[in-house]
C-alpha atoms as a PDB file:
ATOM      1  CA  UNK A   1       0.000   0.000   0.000  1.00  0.00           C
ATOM      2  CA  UNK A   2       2.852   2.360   1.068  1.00  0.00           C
ATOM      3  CA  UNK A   3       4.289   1.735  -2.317  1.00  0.00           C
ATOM      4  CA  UNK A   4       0.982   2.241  -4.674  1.00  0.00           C
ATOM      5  CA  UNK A   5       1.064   5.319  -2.637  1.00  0.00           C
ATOM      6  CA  UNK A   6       4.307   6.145  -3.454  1.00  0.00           C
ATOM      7  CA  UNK A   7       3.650   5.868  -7.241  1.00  0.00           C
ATOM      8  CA  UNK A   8       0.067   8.277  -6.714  1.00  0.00           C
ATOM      9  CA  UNK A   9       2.140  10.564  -5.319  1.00  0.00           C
ATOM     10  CA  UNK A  10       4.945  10.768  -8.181  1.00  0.00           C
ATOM     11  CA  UNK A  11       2.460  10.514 -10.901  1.00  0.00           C
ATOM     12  CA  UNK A  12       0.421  13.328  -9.505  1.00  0.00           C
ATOM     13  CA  UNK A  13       3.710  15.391  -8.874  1.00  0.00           C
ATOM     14  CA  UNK A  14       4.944  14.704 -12.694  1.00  0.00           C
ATOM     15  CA  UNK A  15       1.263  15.987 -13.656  1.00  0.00           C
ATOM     16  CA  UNK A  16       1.912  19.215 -11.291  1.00  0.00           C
ATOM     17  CA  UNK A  17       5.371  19.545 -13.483  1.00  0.00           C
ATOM     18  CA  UNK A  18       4.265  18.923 -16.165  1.00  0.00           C
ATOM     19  CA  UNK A  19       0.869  21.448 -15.619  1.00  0.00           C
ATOM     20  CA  UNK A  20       3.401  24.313 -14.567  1.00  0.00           C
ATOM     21  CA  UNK A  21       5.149  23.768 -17.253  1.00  0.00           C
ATOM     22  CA  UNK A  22       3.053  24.271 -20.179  1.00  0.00           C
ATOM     23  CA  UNK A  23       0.282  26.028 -18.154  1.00  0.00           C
ATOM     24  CA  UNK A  24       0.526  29.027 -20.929  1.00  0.00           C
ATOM     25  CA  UNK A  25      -0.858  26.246 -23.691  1.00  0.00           C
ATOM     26  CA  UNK A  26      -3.741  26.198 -21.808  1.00  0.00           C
ATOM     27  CA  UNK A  27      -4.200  29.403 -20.500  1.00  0.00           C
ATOM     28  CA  UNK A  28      -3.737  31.120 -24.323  1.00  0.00           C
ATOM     29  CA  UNK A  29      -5.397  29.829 -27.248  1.00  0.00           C
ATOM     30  CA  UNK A  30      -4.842  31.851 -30.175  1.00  0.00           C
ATOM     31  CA  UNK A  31      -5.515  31.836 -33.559  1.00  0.00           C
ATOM     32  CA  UNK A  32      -2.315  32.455 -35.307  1.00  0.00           C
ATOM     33  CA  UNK A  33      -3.835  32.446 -38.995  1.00  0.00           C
ATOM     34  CA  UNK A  34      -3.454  35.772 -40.916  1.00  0.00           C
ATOM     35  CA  UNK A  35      -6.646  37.455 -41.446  1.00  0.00           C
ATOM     36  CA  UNK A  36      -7.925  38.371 -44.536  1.00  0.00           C
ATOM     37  CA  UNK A  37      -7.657  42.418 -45.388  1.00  0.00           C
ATOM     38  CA  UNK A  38      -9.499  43.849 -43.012  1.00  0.00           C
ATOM     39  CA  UNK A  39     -11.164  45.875 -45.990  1.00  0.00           C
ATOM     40  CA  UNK A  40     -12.714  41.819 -47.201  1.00  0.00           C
ATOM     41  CA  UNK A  41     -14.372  41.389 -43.849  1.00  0.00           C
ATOM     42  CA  UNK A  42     -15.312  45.334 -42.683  1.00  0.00           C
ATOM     43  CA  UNK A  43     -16.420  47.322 -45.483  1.00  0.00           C
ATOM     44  CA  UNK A  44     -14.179  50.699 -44.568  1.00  0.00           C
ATOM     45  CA  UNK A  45     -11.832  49.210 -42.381  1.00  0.00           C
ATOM     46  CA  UNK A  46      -8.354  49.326 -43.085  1.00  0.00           C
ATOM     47  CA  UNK A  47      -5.059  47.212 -41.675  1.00  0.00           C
ATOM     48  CA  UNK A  48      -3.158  48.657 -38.868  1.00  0.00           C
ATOM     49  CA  UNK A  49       0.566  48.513 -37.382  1.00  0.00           C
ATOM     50  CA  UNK A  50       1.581  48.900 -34.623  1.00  0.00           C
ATOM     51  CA  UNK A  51       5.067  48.811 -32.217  1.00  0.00           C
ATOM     52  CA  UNK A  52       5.149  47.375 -28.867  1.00  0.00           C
ATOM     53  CA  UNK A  53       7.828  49.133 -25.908  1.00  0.00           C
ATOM     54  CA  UNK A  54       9.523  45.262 -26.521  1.00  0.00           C
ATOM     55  CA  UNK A  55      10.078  45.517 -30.445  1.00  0.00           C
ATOM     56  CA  UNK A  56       6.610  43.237 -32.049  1.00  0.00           C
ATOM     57  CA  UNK A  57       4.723  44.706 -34.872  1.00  0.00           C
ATOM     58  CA  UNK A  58       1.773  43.651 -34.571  1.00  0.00           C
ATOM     59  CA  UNK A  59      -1.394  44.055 -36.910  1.00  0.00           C
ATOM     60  CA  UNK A  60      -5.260  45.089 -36.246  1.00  0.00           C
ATOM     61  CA  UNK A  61      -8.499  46.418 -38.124  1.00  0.00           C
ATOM     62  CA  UNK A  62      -9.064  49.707 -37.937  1.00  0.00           C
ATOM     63  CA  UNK A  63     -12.817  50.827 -38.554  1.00  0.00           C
ATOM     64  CA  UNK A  64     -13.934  54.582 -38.883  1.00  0.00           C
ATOM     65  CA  UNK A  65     -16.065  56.564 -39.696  1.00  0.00           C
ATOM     66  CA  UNK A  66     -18.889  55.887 -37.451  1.00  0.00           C
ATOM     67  CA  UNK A  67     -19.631  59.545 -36.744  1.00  0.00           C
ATOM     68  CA  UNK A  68     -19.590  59.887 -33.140  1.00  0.00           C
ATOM     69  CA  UNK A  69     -15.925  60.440 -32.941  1.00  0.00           C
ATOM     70  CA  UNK A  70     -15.383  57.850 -30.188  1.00  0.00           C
ATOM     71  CA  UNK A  71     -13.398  54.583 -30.724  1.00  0.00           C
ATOM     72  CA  UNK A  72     -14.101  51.614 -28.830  1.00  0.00           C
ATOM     73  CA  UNK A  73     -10.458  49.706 -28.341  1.00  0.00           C
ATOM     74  CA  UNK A  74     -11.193  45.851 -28.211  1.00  0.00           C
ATOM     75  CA  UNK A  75      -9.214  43.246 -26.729  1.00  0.00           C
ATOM     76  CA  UNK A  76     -10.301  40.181 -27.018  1.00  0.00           C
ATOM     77  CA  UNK A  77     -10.166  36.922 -24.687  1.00  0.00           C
ATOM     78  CA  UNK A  78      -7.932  34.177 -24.840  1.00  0.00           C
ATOM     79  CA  UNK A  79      -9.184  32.526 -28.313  1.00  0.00           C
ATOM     80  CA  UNK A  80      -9.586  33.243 -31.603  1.00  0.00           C
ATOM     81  CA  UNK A  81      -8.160  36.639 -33.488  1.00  0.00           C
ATOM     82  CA  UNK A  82      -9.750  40.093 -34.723  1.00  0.00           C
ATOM     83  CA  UNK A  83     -11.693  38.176 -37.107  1.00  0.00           C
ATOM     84  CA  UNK A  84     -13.716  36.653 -35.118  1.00  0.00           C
ATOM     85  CA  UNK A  85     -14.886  40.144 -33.697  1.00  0.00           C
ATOM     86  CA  UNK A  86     -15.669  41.203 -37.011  1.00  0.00           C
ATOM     87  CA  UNK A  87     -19.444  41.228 -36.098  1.00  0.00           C
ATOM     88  CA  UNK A  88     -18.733  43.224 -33.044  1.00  0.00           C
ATOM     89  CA  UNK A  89     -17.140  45.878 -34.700  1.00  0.00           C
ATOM     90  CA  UNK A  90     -19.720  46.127 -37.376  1.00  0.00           C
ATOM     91  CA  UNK A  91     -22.358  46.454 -34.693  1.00  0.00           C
ATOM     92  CA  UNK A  92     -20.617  48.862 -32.905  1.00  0.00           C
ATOM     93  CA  UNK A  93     -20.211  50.789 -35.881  1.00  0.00           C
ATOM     94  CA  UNK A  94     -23.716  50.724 -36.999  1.00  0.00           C
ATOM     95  CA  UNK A  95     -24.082  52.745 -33.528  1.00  0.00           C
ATOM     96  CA  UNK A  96     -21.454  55.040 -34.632  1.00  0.00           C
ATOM     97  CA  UNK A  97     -18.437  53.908 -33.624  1.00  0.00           C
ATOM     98  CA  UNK A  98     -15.193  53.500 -34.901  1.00  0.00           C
ATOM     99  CA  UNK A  99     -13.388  50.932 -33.666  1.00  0.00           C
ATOM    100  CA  UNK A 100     -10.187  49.159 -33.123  1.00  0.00           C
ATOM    101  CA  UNK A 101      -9.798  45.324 -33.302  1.00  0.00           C
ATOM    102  CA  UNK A 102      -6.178  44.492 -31.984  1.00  0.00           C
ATOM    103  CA  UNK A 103      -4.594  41.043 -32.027  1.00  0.00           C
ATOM    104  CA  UNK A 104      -2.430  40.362 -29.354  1.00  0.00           C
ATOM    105  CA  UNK A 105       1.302  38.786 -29.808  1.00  0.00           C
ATOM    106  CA  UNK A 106       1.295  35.237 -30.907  1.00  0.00           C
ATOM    107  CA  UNK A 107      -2.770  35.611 -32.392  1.00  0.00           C
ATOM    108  CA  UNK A 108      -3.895  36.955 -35.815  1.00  0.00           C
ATOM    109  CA  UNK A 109      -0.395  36.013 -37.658  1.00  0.00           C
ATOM    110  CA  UNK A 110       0.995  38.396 -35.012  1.00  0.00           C
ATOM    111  CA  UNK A 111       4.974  37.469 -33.723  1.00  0.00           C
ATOM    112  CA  UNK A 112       5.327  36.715 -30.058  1.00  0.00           C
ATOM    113  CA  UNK A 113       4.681  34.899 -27.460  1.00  0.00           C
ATOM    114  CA  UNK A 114       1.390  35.554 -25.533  1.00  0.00           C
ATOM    115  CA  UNK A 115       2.042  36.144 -21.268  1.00  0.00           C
ATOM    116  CA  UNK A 116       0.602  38.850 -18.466  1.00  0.00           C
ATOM    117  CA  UNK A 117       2.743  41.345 -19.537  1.00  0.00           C
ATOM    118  CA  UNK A 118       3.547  41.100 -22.679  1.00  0.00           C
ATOM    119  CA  UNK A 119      -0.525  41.317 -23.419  1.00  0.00           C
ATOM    120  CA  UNK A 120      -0.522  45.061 -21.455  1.00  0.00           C
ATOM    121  CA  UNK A 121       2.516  46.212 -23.944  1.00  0.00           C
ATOM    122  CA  UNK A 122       0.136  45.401 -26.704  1.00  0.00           C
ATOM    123  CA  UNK A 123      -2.778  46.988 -25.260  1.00  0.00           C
ATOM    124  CA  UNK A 124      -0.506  50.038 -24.927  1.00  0.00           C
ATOM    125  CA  UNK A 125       1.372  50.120 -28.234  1.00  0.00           C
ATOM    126  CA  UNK A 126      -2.635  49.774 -29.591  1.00  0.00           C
ATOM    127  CA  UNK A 127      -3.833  52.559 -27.121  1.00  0.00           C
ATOM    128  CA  UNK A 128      -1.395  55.256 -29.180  1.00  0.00           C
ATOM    129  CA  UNK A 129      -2.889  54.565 -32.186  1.00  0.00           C
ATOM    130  CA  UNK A 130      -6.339  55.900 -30.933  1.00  0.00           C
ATOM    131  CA  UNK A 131      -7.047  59.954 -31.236  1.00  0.00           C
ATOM    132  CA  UNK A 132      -9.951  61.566 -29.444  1.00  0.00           C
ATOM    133  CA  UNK A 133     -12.031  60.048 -27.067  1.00  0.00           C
ATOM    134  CA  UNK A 134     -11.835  56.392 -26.553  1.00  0.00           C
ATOM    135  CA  UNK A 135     -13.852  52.866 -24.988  1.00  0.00           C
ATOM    136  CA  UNK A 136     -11.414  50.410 -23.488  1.00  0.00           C
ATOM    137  CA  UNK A 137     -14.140  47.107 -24.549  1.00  0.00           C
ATOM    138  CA  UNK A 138     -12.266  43.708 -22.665  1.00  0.00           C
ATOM    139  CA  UNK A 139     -13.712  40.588 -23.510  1.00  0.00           C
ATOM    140  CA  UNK A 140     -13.019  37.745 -20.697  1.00  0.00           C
ATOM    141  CA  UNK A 141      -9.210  37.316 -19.998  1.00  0.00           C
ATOM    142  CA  UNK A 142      -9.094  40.996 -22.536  1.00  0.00           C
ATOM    143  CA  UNK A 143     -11.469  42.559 -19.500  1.00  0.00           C
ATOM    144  CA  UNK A 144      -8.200  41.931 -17.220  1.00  0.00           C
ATOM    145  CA  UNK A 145      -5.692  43.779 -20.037  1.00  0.00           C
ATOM    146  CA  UNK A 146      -8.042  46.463 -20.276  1.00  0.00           C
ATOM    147  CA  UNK A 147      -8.381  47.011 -16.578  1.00  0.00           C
ATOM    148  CA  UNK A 148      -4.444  46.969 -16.282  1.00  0.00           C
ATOM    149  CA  UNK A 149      -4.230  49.249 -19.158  1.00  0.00           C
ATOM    150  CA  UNK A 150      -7.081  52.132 -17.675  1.00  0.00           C
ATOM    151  CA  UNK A 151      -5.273  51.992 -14.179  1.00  0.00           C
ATOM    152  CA  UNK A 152      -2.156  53.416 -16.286  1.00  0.00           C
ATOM    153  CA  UNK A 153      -4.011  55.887 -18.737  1.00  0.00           C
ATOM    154  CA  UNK A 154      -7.986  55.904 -18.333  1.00  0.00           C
ATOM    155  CA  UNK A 155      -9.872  55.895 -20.636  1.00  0.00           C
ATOM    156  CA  UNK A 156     -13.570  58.033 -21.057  1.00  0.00           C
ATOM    157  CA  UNK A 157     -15.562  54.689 -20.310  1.00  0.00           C
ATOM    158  CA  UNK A 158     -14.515  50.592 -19.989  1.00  0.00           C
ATOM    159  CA  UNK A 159     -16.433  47.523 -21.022  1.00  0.00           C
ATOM    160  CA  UNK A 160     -15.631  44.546 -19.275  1.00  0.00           C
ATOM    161  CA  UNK A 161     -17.665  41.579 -20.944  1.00  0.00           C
ATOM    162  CA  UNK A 162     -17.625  38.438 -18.961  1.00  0.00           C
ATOM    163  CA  UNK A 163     -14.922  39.393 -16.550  1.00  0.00           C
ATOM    164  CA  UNK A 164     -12.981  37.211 -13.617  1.00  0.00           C
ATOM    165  CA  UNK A 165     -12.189  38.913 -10.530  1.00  0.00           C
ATOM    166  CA  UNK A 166      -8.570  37.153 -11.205  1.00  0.00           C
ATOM    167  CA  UNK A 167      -7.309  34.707 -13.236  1.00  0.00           C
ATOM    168  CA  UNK A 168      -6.644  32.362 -10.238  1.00  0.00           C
ATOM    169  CA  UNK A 169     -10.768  32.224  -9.663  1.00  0.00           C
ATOM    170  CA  UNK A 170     -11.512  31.227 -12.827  1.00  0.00           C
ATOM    171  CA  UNK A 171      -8.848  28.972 -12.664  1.00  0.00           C
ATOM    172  CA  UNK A 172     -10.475  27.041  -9.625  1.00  0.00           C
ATOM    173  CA  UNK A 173     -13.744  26.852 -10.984  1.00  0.00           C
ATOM    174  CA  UNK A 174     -12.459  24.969 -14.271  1.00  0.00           C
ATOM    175  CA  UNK A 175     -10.005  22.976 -12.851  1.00  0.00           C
ATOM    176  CA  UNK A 176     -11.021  22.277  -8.881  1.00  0.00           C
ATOM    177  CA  UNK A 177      -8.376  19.525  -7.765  1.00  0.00           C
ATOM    178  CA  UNK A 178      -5.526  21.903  -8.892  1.00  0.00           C
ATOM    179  CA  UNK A 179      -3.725  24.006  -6.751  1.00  0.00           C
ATOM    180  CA  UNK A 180      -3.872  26.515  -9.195  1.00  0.00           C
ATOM    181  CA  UNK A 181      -3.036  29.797  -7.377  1.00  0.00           C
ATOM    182  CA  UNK A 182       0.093  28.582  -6.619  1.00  0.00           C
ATOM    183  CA  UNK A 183       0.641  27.384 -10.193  1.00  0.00           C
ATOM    184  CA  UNK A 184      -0.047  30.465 -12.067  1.00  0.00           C
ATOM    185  CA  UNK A 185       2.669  32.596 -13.887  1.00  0.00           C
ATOM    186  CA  UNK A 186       0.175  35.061 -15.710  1.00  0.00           C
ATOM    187  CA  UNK A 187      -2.363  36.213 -12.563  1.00  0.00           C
ATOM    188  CA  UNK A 188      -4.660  38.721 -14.787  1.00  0.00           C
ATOM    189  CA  UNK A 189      -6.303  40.686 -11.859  1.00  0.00           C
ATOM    190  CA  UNK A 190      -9.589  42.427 -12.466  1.00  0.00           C
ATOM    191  CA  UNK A 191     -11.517  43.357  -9.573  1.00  0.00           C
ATOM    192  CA  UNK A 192      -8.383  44.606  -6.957  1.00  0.00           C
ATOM    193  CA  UNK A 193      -7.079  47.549  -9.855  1.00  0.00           C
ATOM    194  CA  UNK A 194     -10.488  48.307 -10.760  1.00  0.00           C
ATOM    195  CA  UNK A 195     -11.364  49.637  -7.134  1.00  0.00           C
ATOM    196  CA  UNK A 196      -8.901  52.225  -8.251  1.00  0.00           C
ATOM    197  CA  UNK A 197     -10.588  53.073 -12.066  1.00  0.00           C
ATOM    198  CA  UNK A 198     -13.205  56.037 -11.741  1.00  0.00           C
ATOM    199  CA  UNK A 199     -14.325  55.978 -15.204  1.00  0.00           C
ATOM    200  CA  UNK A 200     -17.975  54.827 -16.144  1.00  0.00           C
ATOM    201  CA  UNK A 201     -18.096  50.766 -15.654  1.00  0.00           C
ATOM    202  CA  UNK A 202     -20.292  48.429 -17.505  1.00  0.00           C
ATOM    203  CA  UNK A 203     -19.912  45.182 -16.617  1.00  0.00           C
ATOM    204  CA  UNK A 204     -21.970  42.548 -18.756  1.00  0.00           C
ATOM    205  CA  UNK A 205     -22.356  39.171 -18.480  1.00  0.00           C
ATOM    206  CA  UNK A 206     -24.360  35.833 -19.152  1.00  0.00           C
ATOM    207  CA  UNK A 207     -26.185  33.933 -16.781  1.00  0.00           C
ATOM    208  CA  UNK A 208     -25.299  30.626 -17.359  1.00  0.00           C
ATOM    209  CA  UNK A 209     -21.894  31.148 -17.992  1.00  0.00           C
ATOM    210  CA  UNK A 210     -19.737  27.883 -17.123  1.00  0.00           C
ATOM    211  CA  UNK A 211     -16.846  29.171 -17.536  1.00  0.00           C
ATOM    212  CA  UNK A 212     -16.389  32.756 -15.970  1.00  0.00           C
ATOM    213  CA  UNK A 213     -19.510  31.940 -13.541  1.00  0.00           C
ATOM    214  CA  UNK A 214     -21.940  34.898 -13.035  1.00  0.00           C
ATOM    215  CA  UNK A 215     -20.611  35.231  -9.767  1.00  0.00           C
ATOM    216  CA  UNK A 216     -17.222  36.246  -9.997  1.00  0.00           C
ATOM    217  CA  UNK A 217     -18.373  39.177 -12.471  1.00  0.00           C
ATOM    218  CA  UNK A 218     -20.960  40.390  -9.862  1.00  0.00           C
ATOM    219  CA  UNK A 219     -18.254  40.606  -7.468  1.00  0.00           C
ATOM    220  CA  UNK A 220     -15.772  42.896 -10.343  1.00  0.00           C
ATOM    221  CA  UNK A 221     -18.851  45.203 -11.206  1.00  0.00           C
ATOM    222  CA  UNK A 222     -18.981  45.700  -7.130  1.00  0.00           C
ATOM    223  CA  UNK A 223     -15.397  46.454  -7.328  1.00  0.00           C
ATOM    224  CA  UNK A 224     -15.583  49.513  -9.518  1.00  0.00           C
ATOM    225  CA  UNK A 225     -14.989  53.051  -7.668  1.00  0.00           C
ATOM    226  CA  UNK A 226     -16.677  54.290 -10.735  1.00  0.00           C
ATOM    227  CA  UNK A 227     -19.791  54.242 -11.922  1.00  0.00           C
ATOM    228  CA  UNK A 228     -21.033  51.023 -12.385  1.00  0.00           C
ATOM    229  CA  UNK A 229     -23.786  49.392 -14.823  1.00  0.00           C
ATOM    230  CA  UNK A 230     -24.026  45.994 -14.134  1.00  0.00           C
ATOM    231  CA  UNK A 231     -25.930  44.141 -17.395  1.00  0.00           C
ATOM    232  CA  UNK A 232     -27.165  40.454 -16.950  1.00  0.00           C
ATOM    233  CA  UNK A 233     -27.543  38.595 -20.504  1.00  0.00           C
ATOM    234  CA  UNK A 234     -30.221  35.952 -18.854  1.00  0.00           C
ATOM    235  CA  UNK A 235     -29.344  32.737 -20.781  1.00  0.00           C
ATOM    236  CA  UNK A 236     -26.436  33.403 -22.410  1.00  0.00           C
ATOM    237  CA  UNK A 237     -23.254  31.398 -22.217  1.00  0.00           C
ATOM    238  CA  UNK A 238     -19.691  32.259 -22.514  1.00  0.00           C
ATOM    239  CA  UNK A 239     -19.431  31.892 -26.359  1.00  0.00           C
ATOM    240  CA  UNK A 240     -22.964  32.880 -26.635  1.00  0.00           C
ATOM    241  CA  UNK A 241     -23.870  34.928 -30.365  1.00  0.00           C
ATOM    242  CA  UNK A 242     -25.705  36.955 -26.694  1.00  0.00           C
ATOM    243  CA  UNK A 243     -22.567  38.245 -25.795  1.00  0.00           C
ATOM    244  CA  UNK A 244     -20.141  38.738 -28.711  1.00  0.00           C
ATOM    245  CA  UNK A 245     -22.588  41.307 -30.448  1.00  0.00           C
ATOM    246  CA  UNK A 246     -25.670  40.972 -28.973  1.00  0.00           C
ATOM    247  CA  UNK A 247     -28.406  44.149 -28.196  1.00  0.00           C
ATOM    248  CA  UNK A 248     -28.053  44.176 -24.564  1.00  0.00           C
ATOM    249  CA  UNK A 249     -23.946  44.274 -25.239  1.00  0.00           C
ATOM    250  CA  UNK A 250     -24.198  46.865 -27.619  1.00  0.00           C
ATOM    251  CA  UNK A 251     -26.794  49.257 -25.674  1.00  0.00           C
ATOM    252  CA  UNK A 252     -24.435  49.076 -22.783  1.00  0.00           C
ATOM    253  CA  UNK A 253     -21.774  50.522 -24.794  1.00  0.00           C
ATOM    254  CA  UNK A 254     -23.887  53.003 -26.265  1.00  0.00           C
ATOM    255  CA  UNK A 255     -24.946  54.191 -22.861  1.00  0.00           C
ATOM    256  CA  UNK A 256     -21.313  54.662 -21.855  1.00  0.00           C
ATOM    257  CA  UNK A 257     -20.609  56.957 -25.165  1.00  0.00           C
ATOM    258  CA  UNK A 258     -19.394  60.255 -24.281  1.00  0.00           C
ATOM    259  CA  UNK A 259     -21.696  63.356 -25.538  1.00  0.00           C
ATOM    260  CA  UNK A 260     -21.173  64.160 -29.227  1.00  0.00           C
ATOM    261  CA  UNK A 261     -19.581  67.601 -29.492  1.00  0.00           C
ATOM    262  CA  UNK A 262     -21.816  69.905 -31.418  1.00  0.00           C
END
């Protein structure tokens, strides 16, 4: 018995290794295929470059023209690229916004390597492309980047779709038996910075959400030391059509739009 033991023990501790290890793998899961032009998928849009502080050029979509003179940044979660927010960004549009879609490092035929901090430097290298007034829009793990990114240089309004109050309890509530705050590299805070962001807060989530559970978002949206709307999506999932470009998403935004000048 002592023995069979013995070999639970050193399997689960290679796991553990092994886990720590290539814990990025699981955390990131990015679509590294080029996009088409941006022009092929948004009609108006154009491709974008930009520099990060550590040397990437990376590319996004840039969409203008929307006639409020307010761009909404997004930064999407951990899957996919800026294609897959194409129907975001023509919704947001319709209302009048321009927008930037940014890839992060590593997605979107982007170089890199995605981590914690190499995400922010995107964010910020993205943030100097935008002029005027401007959304910060974070989808899921991108509500954490965001976050970072507003604590540093706030913007007029944020967005934070789906968000964790850290990485860590999301982390637990996927994967239970792990001792994952003491595996984590990348940490992604949300709610503990946010208690410092004044800016108008909308915080909008689904309701059966099984992976960033409605909880944990309720507890960010009563983090904010702004003001805070808090919008429920009742049914909607994670990867729900409800919450990528849905009305209640999109009126939440709207209602965070700065006055148009006259």
């Amino acid at each position: 018995m002592i023995k069979a033991a013995l070999s639970v023990l050193a399997v689960a501790a290679v796991l553990l290794a092994l886990i720590w290890v290539f814990q990025r793998r699981l955390i990131y899961l990015p679509d590294p295929t080029p996009p088409p032009p941006a022009g092929a998928v948004l009609p108006g849009a154009r491709d974008v470059a930009f520099t990060t502080s550590d040397g990437l050029r990376l590319s996004a979509w840039h969409l203008t023209g929307g006639g409020r003179g307010v761009t909404v940044l997004v930064a999407g979660g951990n899957a996919g690229n800026r294609l897959h927010r194409g129907p975001l960004a023509s919704a947001l549009h319709r209302e009048g916004f321009d927008v930037l879609l940014m890839d992060y490092r590593g997605y979107g035929g982007n170089p890199g390597s995605p981590s914690e901090e190499g995400l922010l430097r995107d964010a910020r290298a993205a943030r100097a492309l935008v002029k005027g007034p401007v959304i910060y829009f974070g989808e899921s793990l991108g509500a954490a980047v965001v976050t970072a990114l507003a604590t540093e240089d706030p913007p007029d309004a944020l967005v934070l779709r789906s968000p964790f109050t850290d990485l860590a309890a999301a982390g637990r509530h996927t994967y239970p038996f792990l001792p994952v705050g003491l595996l984590l590299w990348d940490r992604f805070p949300v709610a503990a910075p946010l208690a410092s962001v004044r800016v108008p807060t909308a915080v909008v989530y689904g309701s059966r959400d099984t992976i960033v559970p409605a909880a944990l978002s309720r507890t960010v949206a009563a983090s904010a030391a702004g003001p805070v709307t808090e919008v429920e999506v009742e049914g909607a999932g994670h990867n729900d059509r409800a919450l990528l470009d849905g009305p209640e998403l999109i009126a939440a935004v709207v209602s965070l739009a700065p006055p148009q000048s006259s």
